[in-house]
Protein backbone atom coordinates (compact mmCIF):
# COMPACT_ATOMS: atom_id res chain seq x y z
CA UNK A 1 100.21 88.37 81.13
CA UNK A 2 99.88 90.58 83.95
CA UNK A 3 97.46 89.91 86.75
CA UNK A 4 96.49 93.81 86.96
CA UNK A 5 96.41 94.10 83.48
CA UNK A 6 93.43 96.97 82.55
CA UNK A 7 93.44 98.32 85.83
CA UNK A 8 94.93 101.28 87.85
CA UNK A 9 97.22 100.58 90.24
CA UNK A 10 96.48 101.43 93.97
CA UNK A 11 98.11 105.42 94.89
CA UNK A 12 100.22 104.41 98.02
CA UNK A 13 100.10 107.79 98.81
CA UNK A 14 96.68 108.09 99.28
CA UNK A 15 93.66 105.90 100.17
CA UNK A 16 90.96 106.42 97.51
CA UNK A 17 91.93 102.65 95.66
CA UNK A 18 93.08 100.27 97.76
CA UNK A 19 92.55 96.60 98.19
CA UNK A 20 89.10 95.77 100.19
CA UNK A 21 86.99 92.91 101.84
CA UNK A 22 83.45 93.28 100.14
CA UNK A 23 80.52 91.06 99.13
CA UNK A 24 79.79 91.36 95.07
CA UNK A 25 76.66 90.66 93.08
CA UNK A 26 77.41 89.42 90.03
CA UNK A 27 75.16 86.48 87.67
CA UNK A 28 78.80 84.55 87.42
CA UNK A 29 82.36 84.57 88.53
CA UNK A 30 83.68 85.54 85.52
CA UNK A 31 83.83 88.93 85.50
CA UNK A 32 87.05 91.09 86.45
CA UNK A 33 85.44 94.36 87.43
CA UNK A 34 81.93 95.75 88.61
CA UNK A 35 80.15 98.48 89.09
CA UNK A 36 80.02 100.66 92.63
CA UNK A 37 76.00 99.64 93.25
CA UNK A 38 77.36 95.66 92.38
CA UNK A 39 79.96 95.88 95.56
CA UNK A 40 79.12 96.17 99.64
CA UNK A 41 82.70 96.89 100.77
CA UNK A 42 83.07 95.53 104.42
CA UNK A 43 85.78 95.48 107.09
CA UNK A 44 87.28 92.40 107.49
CA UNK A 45 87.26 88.61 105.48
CA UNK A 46 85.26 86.56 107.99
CA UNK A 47 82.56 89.83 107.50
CA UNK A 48 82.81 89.26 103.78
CA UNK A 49 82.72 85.52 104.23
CA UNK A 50 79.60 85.58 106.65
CA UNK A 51 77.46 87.64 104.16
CA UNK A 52 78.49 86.03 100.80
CA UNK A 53 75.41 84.00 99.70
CA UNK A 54 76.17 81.94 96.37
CA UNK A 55 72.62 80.82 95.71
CA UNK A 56 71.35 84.78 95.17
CA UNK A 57 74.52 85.12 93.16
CA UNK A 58 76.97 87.22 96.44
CA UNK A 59 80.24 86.14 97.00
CA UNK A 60 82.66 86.80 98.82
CA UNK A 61 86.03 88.91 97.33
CA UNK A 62 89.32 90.96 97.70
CA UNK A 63 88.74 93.64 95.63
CA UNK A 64 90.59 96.94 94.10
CA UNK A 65 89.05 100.35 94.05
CA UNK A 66 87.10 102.28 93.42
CA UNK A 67 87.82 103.91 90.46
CA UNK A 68 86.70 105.86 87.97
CA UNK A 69 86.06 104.30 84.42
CA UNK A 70 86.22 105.91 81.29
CA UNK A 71 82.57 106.18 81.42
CA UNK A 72 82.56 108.27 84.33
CA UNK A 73 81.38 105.01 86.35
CA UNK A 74 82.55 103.90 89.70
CA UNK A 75 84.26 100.76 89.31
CA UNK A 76 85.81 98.08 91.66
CA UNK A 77 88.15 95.32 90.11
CA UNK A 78 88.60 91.60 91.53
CA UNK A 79 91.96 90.80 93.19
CA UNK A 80 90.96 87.83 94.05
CA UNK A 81 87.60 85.23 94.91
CA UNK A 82 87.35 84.59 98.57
C-alpha cells in the first residue's frame, strides 16, 4: 500500500502543497490529515521540535499541504512524526 495513498501529490511546478515543518494539535497520533486551524506551519525542524509540547497534545511533524478537501476544507496531511 502506498504511503501517499488518499492524498494529492505535491505540484512541482508550483508551491501551494509542498512538504513543511509545523507543530499539529491533534488528541492522538493516529490521524493522517488535519485541518488548516489544527497546523502552525514553521520554518525549520529544530523550530518545530522546540514548540512541540506532547502533554497539551502538539507535536512536532513533516507535513503535506495544504489542500483543499472535498469539503471545501483546508487540509494538511502527515508525511511523517518528528
Amino acid at each position: 500500500m502506498s504511503k501517499l495513498r488518499g492524498l494529492v501529490p505535491p505540484d512541482p511546478l508550483t508551491k501551494v502543497s509542498q512538504v513543511r515543518f509545523a507543530v499539529v494539535y491533534v488528541p492522538r497520533r493516529n490521524r493522517k490529515r488535519f485541518a488548516a486551524n489544527c497546523v502552525e506551519v514553521v520554518d525549520t525542524l529544530d523550530e518545530a521540535l522546540a514548540k512541540a509540547n506532547p502533554d497539551k497534545k502538539y507535536y512536532a511533524a513533516s507535513i503535506i499541504g495544504p489542500s483543499k478537501s472535498s469539503e471545501g476544507q483546508y487540509i494538511y496531511y502527515l508525511s511523517e512524526w518528528l
